[in-house]
C-alpha atoms as a PDB file:
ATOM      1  CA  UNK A   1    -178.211  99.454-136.242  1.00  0.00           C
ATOM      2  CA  UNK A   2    -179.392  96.216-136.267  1.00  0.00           C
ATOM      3  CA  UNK A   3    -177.926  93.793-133.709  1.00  0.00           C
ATOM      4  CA  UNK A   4    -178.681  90.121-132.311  1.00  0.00           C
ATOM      5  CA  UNK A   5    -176.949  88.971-129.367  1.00  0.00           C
ATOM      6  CA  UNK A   6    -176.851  85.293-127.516  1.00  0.00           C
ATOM      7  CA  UNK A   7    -176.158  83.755-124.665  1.00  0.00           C
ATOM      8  CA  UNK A   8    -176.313  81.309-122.516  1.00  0.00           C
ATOM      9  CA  UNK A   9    -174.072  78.424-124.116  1.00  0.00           C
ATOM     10  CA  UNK A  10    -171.703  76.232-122.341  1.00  0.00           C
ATOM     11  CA  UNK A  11    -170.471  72.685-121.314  1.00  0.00           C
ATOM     12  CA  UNK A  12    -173.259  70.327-120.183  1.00  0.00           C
ATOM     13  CA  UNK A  13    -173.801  67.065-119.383  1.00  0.00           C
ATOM     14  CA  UNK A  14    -175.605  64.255-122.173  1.00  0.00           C
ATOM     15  CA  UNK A  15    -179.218  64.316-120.749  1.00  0.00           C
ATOM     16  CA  UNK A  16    -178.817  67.861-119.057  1.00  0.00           C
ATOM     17  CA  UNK A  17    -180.780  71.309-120.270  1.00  0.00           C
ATOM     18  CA  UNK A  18    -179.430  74.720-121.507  1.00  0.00           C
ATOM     19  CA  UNK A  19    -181.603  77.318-122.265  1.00  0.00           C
ATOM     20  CA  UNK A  20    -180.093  79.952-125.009  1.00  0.00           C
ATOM     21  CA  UNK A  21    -181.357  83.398-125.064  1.00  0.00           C
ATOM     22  CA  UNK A  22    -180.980  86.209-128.200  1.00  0.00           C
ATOM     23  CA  UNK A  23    -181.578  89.854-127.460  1.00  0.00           C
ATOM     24  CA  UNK A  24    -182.389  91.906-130.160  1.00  0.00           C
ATOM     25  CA  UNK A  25    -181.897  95.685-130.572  1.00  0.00           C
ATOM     26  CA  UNK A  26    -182.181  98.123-133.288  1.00  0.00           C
ATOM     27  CA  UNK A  27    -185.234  96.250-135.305  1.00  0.00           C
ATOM     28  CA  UNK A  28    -189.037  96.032-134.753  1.00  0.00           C
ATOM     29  CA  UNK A  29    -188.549  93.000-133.452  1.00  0.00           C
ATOM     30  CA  UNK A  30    -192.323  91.438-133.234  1.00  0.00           C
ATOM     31  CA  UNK A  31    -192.491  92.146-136.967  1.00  0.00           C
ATOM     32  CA  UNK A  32    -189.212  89.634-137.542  1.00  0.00           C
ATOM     33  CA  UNK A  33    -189.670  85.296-137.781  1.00  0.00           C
ATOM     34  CA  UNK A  34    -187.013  84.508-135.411  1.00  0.00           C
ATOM     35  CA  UNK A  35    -184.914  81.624-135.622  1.00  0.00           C
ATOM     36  CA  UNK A  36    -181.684  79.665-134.469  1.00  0.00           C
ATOM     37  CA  UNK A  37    -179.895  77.529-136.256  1.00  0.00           C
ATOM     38  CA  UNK A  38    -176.243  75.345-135.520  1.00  0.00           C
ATOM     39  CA  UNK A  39    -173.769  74.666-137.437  1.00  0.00           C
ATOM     40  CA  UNK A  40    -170.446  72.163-136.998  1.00  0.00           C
ATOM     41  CA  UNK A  41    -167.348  72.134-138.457  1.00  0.00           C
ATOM     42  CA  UNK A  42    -167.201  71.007-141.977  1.00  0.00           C
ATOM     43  CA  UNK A  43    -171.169  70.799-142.385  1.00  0.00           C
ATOM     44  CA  UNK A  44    -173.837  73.333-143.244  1.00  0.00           C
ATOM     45  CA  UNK A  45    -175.578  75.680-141.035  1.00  0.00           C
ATOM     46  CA  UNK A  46    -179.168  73.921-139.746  1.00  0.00           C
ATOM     47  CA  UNK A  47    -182.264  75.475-138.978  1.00  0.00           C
ATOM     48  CA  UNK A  48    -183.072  74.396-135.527  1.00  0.00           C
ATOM     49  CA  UNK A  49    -186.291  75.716-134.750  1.00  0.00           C
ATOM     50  CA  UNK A  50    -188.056  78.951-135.077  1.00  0.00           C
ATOM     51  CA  UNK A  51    -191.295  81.035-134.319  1.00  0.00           C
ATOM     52  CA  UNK A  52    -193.105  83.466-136.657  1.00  0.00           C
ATOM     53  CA  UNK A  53    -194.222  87.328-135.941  1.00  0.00           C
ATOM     54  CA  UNK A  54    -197.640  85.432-134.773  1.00  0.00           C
ATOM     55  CA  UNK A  55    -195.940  82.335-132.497  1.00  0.00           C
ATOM     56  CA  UNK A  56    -196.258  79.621-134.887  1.00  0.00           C
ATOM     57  CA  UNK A  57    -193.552  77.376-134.411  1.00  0.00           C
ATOM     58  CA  UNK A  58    -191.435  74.780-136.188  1.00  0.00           C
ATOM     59  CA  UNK A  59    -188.909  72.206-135.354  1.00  0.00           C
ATOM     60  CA  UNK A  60    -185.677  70.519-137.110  1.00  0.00           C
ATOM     61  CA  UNK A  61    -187.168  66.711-136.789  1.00  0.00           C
ATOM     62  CA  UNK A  62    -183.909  65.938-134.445  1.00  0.00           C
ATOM     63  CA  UNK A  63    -184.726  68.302-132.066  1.00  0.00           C
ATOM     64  CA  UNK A  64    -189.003  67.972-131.871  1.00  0.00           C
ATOM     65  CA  UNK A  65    -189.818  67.037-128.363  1.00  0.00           C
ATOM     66  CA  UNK A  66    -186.787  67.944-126.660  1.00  0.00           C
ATOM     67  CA  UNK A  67    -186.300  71.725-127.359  1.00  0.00           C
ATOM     68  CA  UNK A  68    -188.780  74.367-126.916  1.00  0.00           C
ATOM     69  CA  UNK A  69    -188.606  78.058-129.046  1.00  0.00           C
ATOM     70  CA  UNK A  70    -190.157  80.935-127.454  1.00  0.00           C
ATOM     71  CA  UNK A  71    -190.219  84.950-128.163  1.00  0.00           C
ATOM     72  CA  UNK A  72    -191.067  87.895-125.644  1.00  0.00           C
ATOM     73  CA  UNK A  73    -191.567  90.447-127.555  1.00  0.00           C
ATOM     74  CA  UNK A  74    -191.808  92.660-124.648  1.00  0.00           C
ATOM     75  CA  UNK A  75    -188.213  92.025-124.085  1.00  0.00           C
ATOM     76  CA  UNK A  76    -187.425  91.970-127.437  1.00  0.00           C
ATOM     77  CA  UNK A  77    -185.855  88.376-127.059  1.00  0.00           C
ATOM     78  CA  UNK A  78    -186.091  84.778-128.099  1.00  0.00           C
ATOM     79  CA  UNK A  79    -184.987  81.774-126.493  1.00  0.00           C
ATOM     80  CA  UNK A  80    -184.331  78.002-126.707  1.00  0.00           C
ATOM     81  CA  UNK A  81    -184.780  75.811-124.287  1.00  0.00           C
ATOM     82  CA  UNK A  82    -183.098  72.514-124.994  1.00  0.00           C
ATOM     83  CA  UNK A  83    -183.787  69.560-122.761  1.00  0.00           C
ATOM     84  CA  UNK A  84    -182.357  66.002-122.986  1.00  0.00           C
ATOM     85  CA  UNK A  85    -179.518  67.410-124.741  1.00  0.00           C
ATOM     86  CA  UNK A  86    -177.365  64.426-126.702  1.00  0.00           C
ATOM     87  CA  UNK A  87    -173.677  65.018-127.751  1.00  0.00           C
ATOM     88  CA  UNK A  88    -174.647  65.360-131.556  1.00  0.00           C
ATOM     89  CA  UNK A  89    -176.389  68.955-130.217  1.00  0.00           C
ATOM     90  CA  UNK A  90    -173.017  70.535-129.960  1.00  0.00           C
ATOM     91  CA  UNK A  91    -172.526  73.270-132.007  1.00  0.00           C
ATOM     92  CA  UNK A  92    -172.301  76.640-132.435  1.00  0.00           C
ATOM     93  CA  UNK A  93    -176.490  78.367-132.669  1.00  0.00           C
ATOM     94  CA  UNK A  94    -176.979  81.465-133.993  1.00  0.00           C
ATOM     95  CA  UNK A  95    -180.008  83.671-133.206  1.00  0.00           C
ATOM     96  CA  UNK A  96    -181.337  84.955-136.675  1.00  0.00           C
ATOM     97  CA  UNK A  97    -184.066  87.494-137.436  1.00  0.00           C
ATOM     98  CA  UNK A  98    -185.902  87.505-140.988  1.00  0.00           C
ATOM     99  CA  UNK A  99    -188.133  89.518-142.510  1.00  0.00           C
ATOM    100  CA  UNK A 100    -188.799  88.675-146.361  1.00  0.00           C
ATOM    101  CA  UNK A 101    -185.421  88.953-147.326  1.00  0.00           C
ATOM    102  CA  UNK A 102    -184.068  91.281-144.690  1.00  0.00           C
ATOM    103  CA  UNK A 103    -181.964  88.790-142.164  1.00  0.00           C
ATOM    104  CA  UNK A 104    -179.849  89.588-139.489  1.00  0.00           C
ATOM    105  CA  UNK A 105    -177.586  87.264-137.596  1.00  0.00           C
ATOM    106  CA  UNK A 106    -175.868  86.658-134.021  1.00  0.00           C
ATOM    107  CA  UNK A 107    -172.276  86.408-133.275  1.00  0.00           C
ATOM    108  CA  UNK A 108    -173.199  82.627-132.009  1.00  0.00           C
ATOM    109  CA  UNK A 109    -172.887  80.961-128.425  1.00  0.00           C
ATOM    110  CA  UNK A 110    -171.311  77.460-128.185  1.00  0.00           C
ATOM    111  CA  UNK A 111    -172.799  74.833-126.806  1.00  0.00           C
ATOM    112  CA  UNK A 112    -170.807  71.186-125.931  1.00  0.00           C
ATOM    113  CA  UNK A 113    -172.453  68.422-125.058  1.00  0.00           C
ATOM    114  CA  UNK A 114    -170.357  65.900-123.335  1.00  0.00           C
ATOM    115  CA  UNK A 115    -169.765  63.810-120.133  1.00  0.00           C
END
């Protein structure tokens, strides 16, 4: 069974770093494009940023330059590492996995930015 968990959320500071991680289990992971996306209240779910099966990468424009995607697939895991964090990050990111049409989502992990 297919399952996608993250971590790592919390308060932080405008200006401060959080680094969000997704374990995956159950899937051949290094096969999947992984990705993480936010969402707020009342708007649609956003693609943040995500990485391919071969480590190409790709950014939401609001995000290039301050957060970083990377994938061991070793550990079976992907991460975000978001630096310079501004208030309009908070959200809730979820950890997808896709493979043609096959997706599979995380629970999410909350992040808040605020002083």
């Amino acid at each position: 069974q297919a399952q996608l968990v993250e971590s790592g959320g919390g308060l932080v500071q405008p200006g401060g770093s959080l680094r969000l991680s997704c374990a995956a289990s159950g899937i051949t992971f290094s096969l999947y494009g992984m990705n993480w996306y936010r969402q707020v209240p009342g708007k649609e779910r956003e693609l943040v940023a995500g990485i391919s099966s071969g480590g190409g990468t790709n950014y939401a424009d609001s995000v290039k330059g301050r957060f970083t995607i990377s994938r061991d697939n070793a550990k079976n895991t992907v991460s975000l590492q978001m630096d310079s964090l501004k208030p309009e990050d908070t959200a809730v990111y979820y950890c997808n996995g896709q493979l043609g049409r096959l997706g599979y989502w995380g629970q999410g992990t909350r992040v808040t930015v605020s002083s």
